[in-house]
Protein backbone atom coordinates (compact mmCIF):
# COMPACT_ATOMS: atom_id res chain seq x y z
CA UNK A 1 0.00 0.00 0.00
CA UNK A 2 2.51 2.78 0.93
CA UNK A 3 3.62 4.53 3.49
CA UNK A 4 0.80 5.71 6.47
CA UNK A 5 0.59 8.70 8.87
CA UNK A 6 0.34 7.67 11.83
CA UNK A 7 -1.70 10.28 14.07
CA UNK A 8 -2.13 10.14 17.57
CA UNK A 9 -5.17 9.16 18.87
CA UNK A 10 -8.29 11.94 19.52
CA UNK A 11 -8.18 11.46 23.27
CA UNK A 12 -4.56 12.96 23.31
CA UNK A 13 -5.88 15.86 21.54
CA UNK A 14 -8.66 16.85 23.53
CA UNK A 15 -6.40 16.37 26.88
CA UNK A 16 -3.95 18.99 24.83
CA UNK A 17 -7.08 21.12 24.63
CA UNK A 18 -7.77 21.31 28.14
CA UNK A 19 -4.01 21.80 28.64
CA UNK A 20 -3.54 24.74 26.68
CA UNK A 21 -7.10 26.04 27.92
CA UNK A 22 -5.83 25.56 31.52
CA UNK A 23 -2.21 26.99 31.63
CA UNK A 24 -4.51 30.20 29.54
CA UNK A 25 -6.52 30.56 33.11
CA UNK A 26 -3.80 30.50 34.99
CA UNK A 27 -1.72 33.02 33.21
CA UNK A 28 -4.48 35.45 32.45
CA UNK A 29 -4.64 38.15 34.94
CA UNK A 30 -8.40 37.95 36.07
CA UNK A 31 -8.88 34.03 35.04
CA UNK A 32 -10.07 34.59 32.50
CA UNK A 33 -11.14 31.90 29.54
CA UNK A 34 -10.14 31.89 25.64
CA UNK A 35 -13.37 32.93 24.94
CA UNK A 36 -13.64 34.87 27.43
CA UNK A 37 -10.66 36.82 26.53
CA UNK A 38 -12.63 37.35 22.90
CA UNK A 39 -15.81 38.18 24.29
CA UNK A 40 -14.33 40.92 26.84
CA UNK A 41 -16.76 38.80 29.55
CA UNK A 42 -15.92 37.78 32.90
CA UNK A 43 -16.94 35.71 35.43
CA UNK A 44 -18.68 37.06 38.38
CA UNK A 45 -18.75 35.07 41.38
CA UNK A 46 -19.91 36.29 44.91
């Protein structure tokens, strides 16, 4: 057949999601989320 890409599997990916989401909250000044960020919201909490 020829040679195949291998690609890693879709769980991997959606823990790099969450990775890159996380280490966002944490270096955003207010905690703020991506789409947060994009929005210009931010979460209220009492």
């Amino acid at each position: 057949m020829g040679c195949e890409e291998q690609r890693e599997p879709p769980i991997v990916d959606g823990l790099l999601s969450y990775l890159v989401a996380f280490v966002t909250v944490l270096a955003s000044q207010k905690n703020q989320r991506l789409g947060d960020m994009a929005a210009h919201t931010l979460v209220v909490r009492k």
